[in-house]
Protein backbone atom coordinates (compact mmCIF):
# COMPACT_ATOMS: atom_id res chain seq x y z
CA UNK A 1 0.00 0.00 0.00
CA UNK A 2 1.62 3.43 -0.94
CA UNK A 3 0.61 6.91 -1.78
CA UNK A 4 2.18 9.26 -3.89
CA UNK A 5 2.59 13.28 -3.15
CA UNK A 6 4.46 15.45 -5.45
CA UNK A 7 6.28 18.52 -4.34
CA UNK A 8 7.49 20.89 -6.92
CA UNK A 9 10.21 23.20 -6.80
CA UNK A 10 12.19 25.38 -9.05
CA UNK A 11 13.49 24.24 -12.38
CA UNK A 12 10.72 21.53 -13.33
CA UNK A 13 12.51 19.13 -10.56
CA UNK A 14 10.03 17.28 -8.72
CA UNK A 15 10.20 15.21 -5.59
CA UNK A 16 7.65 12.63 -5.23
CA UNK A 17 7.05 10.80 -1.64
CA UNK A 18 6.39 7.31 -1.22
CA UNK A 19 4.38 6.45 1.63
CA UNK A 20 4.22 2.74 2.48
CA UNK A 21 3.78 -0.52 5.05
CA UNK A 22 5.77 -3.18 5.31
CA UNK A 23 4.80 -6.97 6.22
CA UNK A 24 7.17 -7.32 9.06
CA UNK A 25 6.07 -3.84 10.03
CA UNK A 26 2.32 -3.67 8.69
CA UNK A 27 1.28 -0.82 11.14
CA UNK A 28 3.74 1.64 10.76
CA UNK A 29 4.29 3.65 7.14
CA UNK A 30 7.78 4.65 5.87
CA UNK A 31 8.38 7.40 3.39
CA UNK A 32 10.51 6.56 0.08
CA UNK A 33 11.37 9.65 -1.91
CA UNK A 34 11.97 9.37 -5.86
CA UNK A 35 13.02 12.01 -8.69
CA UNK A 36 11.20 12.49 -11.71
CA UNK A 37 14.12 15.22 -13.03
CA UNK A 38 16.91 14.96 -13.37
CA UNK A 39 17.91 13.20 -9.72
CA UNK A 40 17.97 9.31 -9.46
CA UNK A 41 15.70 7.20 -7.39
CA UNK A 42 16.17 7.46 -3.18
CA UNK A 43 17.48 3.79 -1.50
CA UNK A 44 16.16 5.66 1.74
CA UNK A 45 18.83 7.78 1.93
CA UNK A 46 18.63 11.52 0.79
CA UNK A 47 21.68 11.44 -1.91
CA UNK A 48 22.00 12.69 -5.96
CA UNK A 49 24.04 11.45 -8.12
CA UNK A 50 27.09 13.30 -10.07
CA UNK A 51 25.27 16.19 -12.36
CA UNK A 52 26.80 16.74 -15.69
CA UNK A 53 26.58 21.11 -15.71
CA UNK A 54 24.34 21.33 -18.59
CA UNK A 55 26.30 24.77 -19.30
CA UNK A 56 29.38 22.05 -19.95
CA UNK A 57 27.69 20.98 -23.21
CA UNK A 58 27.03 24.54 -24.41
CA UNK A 59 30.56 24.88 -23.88
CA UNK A 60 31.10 22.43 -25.88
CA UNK A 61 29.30 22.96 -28.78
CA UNK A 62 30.42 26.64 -28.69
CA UNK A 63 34.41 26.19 -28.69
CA UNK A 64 33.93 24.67 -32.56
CA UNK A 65 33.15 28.32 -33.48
CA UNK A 66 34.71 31.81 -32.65
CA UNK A 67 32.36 32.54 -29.13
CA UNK A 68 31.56 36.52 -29.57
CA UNK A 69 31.54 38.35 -26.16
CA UNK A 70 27.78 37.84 -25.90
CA UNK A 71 28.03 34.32 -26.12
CA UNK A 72 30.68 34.16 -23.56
CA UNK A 73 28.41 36.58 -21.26
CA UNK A 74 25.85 33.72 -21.76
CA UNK A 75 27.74 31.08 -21.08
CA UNK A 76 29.22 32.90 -17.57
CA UNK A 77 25.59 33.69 -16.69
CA UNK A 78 24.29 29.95 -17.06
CA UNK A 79 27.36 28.90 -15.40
CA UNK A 80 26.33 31.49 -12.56
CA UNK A 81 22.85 29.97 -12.53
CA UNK A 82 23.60 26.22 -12.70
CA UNK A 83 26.35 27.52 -9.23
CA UNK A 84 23.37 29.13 -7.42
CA UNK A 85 20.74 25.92 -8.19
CA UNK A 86 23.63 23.89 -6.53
CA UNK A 87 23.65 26.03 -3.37
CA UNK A 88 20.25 25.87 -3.21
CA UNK A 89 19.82 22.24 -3.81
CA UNK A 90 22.55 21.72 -0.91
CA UNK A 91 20.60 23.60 1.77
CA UNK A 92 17.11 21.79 0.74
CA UNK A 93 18.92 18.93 1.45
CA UNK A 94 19.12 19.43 5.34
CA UNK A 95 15.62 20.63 5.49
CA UNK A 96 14.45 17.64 3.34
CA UNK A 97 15.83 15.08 5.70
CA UNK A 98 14.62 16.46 8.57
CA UNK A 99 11.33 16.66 7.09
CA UNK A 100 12.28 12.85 6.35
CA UNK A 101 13.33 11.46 9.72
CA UNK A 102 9.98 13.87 11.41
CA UNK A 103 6.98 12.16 8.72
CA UNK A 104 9.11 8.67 9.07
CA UNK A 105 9.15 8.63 13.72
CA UNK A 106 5.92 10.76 14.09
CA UNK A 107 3.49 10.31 11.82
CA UNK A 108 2.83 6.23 11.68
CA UNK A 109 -0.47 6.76 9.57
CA UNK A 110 -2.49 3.89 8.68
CA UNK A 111 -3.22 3.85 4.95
CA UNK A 112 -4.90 1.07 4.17
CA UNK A 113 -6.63 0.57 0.78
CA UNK A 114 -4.55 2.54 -1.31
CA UNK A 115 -3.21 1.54 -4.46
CA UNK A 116 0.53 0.44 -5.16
CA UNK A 117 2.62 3.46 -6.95
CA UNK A 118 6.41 3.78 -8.25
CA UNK A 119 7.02 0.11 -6.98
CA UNK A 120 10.00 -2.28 -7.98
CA UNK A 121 9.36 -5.53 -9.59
CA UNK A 122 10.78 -7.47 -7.37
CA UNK A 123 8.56 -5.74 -4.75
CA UNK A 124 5.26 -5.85 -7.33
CA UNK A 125 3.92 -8.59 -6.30
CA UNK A 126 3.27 -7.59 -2.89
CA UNK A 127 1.79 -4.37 -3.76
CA UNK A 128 -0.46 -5.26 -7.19
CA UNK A 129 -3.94 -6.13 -6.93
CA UNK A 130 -3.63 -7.76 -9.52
CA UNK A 131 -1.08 -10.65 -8.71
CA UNK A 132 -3.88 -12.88 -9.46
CA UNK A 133 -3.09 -15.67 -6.57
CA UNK A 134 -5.73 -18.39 -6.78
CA UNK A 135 -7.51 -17.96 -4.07
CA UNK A 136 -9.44 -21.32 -3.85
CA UNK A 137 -8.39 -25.03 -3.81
CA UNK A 138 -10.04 -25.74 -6.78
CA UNK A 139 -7.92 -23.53 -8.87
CA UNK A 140 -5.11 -23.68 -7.30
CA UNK A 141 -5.40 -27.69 -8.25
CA UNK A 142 -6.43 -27.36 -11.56
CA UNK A 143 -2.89 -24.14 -12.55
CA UNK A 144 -1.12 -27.11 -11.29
CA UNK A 145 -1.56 -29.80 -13.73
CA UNK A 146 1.21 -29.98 -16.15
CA UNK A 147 -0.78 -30.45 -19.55
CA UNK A 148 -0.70 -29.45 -23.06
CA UNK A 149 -0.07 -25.69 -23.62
CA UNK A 150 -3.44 -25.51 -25.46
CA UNK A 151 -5.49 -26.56 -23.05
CA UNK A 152 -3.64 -24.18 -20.40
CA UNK A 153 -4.13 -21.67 -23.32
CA UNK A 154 -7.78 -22.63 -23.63
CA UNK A 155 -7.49 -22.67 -19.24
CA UNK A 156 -6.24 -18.96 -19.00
CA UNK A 157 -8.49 -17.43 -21.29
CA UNK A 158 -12.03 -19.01 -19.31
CA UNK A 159 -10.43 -18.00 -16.01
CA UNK A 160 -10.04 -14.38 -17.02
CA UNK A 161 -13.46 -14.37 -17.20
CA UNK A 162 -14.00 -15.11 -13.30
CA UNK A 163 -12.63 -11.72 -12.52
CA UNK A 164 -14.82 -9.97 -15.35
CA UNK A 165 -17.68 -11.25 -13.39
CA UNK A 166 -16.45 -9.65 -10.31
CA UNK A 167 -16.93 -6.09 -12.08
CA UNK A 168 -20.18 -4.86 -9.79
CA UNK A 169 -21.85 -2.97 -12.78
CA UNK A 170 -22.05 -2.92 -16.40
CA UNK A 171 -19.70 -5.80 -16.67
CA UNK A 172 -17.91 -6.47 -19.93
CA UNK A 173 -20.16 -9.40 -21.57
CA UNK A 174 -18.07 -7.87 -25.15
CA UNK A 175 -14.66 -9.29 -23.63
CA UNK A 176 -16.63 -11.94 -21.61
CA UNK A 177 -17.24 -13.67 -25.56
CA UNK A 178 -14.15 -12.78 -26.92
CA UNK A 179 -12.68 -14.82 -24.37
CA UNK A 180 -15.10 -17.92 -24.95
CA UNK A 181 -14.53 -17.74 -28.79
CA UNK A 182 -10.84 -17.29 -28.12
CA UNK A 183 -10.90 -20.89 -26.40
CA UNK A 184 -13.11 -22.33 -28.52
CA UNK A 185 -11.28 -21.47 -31.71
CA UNK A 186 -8.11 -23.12 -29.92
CA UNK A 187 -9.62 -26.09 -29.31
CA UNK A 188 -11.15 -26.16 -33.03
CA UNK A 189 -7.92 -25.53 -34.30
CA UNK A 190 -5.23 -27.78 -31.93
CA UNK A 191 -7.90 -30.90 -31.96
CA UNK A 192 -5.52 -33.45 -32.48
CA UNK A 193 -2.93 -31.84 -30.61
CA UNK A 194 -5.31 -31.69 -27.42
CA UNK A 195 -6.50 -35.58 -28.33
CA UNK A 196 -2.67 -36.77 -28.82
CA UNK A 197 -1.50 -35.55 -25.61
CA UNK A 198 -3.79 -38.33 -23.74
CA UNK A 199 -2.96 -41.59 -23.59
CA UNK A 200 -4.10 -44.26 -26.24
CA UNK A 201 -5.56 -46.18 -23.37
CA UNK A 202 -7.59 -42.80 -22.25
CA UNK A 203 -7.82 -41.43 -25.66
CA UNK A 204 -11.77 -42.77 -25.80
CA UNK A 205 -12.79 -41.08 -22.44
CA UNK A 206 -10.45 -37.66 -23.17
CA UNK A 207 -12.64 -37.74 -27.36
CA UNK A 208 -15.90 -37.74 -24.76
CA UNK A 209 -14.55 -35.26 -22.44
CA UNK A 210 -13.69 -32.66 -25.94
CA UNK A 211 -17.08 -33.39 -27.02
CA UNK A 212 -18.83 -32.40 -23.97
CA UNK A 213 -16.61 -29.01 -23.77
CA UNK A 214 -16.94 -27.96 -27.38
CA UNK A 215 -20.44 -29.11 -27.99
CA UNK A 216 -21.96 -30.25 -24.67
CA UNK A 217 -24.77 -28.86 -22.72
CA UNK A 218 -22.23 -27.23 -20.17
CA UNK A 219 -19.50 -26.49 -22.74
CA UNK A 220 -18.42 -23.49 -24.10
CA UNK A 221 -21.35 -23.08 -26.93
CA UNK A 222 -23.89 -22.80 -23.84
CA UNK A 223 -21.42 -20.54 -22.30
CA UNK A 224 -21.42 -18.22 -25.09
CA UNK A 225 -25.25 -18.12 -24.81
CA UNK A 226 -25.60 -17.25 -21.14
CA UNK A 227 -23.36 -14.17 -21.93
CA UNK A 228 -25.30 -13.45 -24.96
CA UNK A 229 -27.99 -13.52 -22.48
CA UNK A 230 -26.07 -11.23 -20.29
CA UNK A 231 -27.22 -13.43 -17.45
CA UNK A 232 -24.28 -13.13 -14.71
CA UNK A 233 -25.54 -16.27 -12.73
CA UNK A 234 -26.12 -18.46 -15.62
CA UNK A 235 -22.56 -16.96 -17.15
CA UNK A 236 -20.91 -18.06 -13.56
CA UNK A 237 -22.73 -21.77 -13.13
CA UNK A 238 -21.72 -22.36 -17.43
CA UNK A 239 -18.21 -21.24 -16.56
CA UNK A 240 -17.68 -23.72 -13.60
CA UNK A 241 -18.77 -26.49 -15.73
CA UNK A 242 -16.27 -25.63 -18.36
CA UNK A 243 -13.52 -25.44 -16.30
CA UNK A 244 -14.12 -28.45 -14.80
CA UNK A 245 -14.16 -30.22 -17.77
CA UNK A 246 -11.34 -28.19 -18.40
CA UNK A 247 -9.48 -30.11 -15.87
CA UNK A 248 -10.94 -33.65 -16.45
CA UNK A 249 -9.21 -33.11 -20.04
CA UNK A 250 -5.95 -31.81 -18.40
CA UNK A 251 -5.83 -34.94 -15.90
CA UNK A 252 -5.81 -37.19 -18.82
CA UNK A 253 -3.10 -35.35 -20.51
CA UNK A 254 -0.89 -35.90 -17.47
CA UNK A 255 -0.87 -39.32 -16.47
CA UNK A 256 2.56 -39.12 -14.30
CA UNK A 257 5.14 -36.65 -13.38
CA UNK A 258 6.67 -34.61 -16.29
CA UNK A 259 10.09 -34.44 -14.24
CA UNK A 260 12.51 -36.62 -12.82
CA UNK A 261 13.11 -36.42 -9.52
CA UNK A 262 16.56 -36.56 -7.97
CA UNK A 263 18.23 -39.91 -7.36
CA UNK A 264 19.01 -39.01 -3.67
CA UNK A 265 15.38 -38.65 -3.25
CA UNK A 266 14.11 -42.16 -5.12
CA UNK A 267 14.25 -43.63 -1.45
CA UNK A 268 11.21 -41.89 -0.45
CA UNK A 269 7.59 -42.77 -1.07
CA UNK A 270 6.47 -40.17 -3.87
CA UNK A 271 2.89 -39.71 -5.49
CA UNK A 272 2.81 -39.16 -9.04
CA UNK A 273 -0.27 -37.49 -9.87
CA UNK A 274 -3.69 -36.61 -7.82
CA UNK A 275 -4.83 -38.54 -4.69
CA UNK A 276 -8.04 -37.85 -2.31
CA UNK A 277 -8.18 -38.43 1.22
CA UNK A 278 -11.37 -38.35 3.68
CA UNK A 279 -11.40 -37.30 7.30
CA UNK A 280 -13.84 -38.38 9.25
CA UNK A 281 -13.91 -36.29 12.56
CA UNK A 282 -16.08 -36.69 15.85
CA UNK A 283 -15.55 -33.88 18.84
CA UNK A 284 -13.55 -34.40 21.27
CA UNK A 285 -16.27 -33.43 24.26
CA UNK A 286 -18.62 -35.45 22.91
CA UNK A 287 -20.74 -32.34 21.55
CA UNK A 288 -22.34 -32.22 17.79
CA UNK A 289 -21.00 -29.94 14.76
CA UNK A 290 -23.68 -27.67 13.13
CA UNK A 291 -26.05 -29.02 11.01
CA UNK A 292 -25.47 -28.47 7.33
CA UNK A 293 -28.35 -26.60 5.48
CA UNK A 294 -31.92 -28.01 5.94
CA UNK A 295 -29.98 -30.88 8.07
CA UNK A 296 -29.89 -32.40 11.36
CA UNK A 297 -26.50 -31.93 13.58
CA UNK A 298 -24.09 -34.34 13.16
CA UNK A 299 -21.57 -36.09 15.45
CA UNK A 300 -19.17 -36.48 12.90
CA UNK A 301 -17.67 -34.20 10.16
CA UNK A 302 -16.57 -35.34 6.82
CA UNK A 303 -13.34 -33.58 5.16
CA UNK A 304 -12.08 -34.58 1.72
CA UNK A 305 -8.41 -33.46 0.91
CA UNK A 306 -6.60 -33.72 -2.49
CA UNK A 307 -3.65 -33.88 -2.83
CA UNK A 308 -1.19 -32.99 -4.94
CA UNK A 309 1.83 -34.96 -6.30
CA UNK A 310 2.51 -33.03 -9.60
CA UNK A 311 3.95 -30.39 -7.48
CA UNK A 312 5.10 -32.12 -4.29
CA UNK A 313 5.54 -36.00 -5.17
CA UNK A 314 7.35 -36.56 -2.02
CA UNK A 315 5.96 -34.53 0.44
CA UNK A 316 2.37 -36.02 -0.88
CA UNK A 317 3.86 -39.43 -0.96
CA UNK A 318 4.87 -39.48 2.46
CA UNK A 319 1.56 -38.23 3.64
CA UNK A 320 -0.69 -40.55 1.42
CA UNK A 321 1.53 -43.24 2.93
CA UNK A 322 1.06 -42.47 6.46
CA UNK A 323 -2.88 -42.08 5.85
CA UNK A 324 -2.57 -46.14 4.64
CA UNK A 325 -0.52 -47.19 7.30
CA UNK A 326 -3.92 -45.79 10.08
CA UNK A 327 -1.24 -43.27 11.34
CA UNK A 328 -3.72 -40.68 11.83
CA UNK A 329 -6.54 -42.76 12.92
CA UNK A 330 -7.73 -41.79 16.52
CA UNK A 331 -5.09 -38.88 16.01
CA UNK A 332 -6.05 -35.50 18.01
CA UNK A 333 -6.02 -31.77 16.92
CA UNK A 334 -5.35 -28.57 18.17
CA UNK A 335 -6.74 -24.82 17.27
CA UNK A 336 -3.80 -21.95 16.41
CA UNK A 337 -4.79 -18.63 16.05
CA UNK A 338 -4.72 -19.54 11.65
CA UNK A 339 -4.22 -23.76 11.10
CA UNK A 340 -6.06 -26.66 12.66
CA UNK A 341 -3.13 -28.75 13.48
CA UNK A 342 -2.43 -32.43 13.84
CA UNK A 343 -1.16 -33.80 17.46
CA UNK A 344 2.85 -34.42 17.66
CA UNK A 345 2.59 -37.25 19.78
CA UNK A 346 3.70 -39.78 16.91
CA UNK A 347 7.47 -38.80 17.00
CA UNK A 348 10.12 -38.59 14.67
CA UNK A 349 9.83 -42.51 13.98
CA UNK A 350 7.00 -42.64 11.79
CA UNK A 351 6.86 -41.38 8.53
CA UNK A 352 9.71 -40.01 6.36
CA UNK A 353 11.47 -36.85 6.98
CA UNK A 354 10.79 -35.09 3.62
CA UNK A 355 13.15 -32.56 2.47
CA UNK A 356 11.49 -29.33 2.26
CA UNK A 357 9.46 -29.14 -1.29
CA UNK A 358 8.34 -26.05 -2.90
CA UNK A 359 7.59 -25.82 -6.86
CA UNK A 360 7.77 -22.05 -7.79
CA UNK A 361 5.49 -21.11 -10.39
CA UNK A 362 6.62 -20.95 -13.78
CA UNK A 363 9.83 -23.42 -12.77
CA UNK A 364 9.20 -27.31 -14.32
CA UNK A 365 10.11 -29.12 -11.14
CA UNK A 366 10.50 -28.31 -7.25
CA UNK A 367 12.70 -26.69 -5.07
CA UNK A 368 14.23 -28.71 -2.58
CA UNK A 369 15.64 -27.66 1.17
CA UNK A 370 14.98 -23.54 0.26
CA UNK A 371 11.68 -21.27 1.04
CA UNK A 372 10.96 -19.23 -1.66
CA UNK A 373 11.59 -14.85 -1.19
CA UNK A 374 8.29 -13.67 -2.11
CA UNK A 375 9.43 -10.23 -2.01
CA UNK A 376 11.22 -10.66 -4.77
CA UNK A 377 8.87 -12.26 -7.07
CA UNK A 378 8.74 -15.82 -5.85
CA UNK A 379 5.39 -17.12 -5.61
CA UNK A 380 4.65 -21.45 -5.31
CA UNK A 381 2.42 -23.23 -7.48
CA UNK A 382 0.32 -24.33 -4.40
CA UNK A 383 0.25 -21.09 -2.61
CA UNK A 384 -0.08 -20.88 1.44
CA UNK A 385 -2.40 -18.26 1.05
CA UNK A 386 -5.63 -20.24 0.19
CA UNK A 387 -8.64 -21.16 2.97
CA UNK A 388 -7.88 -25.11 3.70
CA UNK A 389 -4.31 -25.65 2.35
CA UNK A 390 -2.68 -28.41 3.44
CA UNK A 391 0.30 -28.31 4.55
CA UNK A 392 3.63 -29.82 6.69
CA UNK A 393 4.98 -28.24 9.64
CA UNK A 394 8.72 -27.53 9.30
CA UNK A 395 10.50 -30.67 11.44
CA UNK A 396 11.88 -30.06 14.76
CA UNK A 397 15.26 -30.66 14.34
CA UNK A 398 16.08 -28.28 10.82
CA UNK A 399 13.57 -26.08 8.37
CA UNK A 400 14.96 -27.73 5.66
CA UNK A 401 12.86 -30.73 6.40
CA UNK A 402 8.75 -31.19 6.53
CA UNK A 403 7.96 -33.27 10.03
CA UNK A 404 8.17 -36.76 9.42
CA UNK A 405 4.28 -36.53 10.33
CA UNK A 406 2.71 -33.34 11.54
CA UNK A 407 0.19 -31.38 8.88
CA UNK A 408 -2.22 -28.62 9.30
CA UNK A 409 -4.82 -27.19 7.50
CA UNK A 410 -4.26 -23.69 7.08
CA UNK A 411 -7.47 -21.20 7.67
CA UNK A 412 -6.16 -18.15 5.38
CA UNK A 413 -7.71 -14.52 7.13
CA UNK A 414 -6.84 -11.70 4.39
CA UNK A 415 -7.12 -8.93 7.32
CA UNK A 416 -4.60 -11.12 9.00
CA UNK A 417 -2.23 -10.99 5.89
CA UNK A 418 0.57 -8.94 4.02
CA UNK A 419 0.67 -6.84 1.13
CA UNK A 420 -0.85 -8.12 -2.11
CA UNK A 421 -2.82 -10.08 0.97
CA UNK A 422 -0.52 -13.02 0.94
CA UNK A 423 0.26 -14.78 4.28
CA UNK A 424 2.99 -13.78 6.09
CA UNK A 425 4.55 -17.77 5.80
CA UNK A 426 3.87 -18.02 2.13
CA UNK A 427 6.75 -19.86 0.59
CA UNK A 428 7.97 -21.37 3.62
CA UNK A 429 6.34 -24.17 3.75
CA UNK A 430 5.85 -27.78 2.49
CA UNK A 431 1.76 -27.43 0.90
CA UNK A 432 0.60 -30.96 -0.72
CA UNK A 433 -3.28 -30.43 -1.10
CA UNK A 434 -6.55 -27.96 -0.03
CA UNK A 435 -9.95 -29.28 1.09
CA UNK A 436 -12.58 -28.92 -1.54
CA UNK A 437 -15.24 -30.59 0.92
CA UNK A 438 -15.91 -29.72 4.41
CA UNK A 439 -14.09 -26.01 3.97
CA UNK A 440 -17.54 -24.73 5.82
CA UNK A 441 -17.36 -27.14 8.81
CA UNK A 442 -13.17 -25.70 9.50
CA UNK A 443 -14.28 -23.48 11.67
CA UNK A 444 -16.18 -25.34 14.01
CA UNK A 445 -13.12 -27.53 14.57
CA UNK A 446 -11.92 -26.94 18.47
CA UNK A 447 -8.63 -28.14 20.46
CA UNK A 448 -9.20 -31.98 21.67
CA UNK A 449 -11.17 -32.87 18.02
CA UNK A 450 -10.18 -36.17 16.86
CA UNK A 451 -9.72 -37.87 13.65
CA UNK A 452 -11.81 -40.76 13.86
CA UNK A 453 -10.61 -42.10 10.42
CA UNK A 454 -8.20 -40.79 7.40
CA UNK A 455 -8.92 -43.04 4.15
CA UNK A 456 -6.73 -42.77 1.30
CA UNK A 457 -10.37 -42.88 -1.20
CA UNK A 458 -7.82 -42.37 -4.84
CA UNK A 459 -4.58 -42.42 -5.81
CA UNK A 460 -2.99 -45.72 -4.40
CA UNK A 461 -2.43 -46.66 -7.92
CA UNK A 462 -0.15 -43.79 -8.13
CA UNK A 463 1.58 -43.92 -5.13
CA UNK A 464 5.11 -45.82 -5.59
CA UNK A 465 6.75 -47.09 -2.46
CA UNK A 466 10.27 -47.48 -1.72
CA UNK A 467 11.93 -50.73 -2.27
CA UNK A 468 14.26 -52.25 1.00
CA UNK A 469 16.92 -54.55 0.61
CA UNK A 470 15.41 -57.32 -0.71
CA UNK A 471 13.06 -55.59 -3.12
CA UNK A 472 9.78 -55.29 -1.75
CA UNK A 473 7.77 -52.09 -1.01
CA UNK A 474 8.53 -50.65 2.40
């Protein structure tokens, strides 16, 4: 959050003021200066940098030629000028820092809600509105599958409409199309490249699946009606049915991992593709969870987790594994301020200690042992900052490593965030999944809940085990 003031002073020179928060700092404002002409940008110091005397080049130009006494009058009085701007520059100096250090200890003013201005790159995505996180499981899920570029082409352009739709009044229903036919014309055109990416074995289902999106009652052509129709709710129910055949298509296309992993790292159990696993939990003090709508209350609560082995095979792995072996069955949770997380009474000796994993977007396999810096630009392909990530806690002995064991479920609060409202941990740790059922009863959760049951429901066809010494699955 920043604001800009301009102060103007002789000579077309103007100083403009930077006025932002920090996230390790979020209540107090610091002021940045920068120079629009001719002085370089502040680092928070009040400097400028070497000045060329623009006289110099006059002087130049004029030596070619025989000066006449007028011309060397002029070039004396500029000189006399460009000595006097110094001077004066010198003593606005002083007064300018102490204006400085008095905004920058006294006046800590809260300015929420203002736009980003003069901002670096690096420091962009914190500031811009527009960063575009996903802010739900379901999307986050689907920007992770690693599928043909068309149908992440054909992806982009229906997701650009969900923030179209957010426009309050008069929203765009022109672009709204353009995007539609956009998508539809690539998958006209790329048809056989979309159908050759799956599969032969999947080929028949993926040819059903392209039907249904090009053609089918909750493809694109019915999409393009509602917004001919200019009916937002019909426009936002069409568009969730297209991008979830979207990325039924896109799961075909990727039946594995599209990397290798390491070979130091072959010794741990890894998931290569999607898996779902289903909570059941019961309250600890024997109480009820709210009724869902038009229901009766219910002693148990039902969570459904997916997770996520395109971008963190092992860390998913590990997890999926433990969820087979019953480790979490009967297992015990406790309430932070922000995650629901699972008891520590296991230990160290179950489970694997996972290197930390972290798959930066736009990179083609993970990061191992290293956070991301988010303040310069790094953001992960399964962002923290989503309500009901899934996620490892860092292991007690070196935040290089996941625990061997010990997850939460994150319960993302924007006012409780940074800039850009990303969480304040984002990048830092291990996330392998997000709840897409259930989200509603998180909540409710309290310290002393238990986990009556964790059921791997899909994905044990994708999850490899290590091999011991005699070459059996561990």
């Amino acid at each position: 959050m920043a604001l800009p003031l301009c102060l103007s002073i002789p000579s077309r020179t103007r100083f403009f003021f930077e006025i932002s928060s920090t996230p390790s700092c979020p209540k107090h404002t610091f002021v940045t200066p920068h120079f629009a002409f001719p002085l370089a940008r502040f680092n928070g110091l009040v400097q400028f940098p070497q000045r060329r005397p623009f006289h110099s080049k006059l002087t130049c130009i004029f030596a070619k030629k025989n000066l006449s006494e007028e011309s060397r009058n002029w070039s004396n009085t500029l000189a006399y000028t460009q000595n006097f701007w110094d001077q004066t520059v010198k003593r606005f100096d002083g007064a300018f820092a102490g204006i400085l250090i008095f905004l920058q200890v006294s006046c800590p003013v809260f300015l929420a809600g203002w736009d980003s201005w003069s901002v670096s790159p690096a420091e962009a995505v914190l500031y811009s509105p527009e960063t575009k996180i996903p802010r739900t499981g379901e999307l986050a899920l689907r920007r992770a599958i690693p599928a043909n570029t068309d149908m992440k082409a054909i992806q982009e352009s229906l997701e650009d409409i969900s923030y179209l739709l957010r426009i309050p009044q008069r929203k765009p229903y022109g672009t709204m199309e353009g995007n539609v036919r956009k998508a539809l014309k690539i998958a006209t055109d790329e048809k056989q490249s979309i159908l050759s990416s799956i599969p032969p074995e999947l080929r028949e289902n993926g040819s059903a699946l392209y039907t249904s999106l090009v053609d089918g009652k909750g493809g694109l052509q019915s999409l393009l009606q509602s917004i001919e129709d200019q009916d937002p709710d019909k426009v936002s129910v069409g568009l969730a049915s297209s991008l979830d055949t979207v990325a039924q298509l896109e799961l075909l296309q990727a039946p594995g991992l599209s990397f290798l992993l390491p070979n130091e790292y072959l010794n741990y159990p890894r998931l290569t593709g999607r898996g779902v696993v289903e909570f059941t939990i019961e309250r600890g003090d024997g109480s009820t969870f709210s009724p869902e709508a038009a229901g009766e209350p219910r002693s148990v609560a039902t969570l459904r987790v997916v997770l996520d082995g395109y971008s963190a095979p092992l860390t998913a792995g590990n997890f999926a594994k433990l969820v087979i072996d019953g480790a979490y069955d009967g297992a015990k949770l406790n309430c932070a301020n922000q995650a629901i997380i699972s008891d520590g009474e296991l230990g160290n000796s179950t489970g694997y200690s996972v290197p930390l994993e972290i798959k930066p977007s736009g990179q083609f396999e993970p990061l191992y042992k290293t956070t991301l810096s988010v303040q310069d630009g790094e953001l992960p392909v399964l962002p923290l900052s989503v309500y009901g990530a899934v996620a490892m806690a860092h292991s007690d002995v070196s935040e290089e490593y996941s625990s061997p064991n010990q997850f939460f479920i994150y319960l993302y609060n924007k006012r409780n965030s940074g800039l850009g409202g990303l969480s304040f941990d984002e990048g830092q740790f291990s996330v392998f999944g997000y709840t897409t059922l259930g989200r509603e009863t998180l909540p409710q959760i309290k310290t002393g809940d238990v986990i009556r049951s964790a059921k791997l429901m899909e994905g044990q066809d994708r999850l490899v085990l290590p091999k011991n010494d005699n070459g059996l699955e561990e």
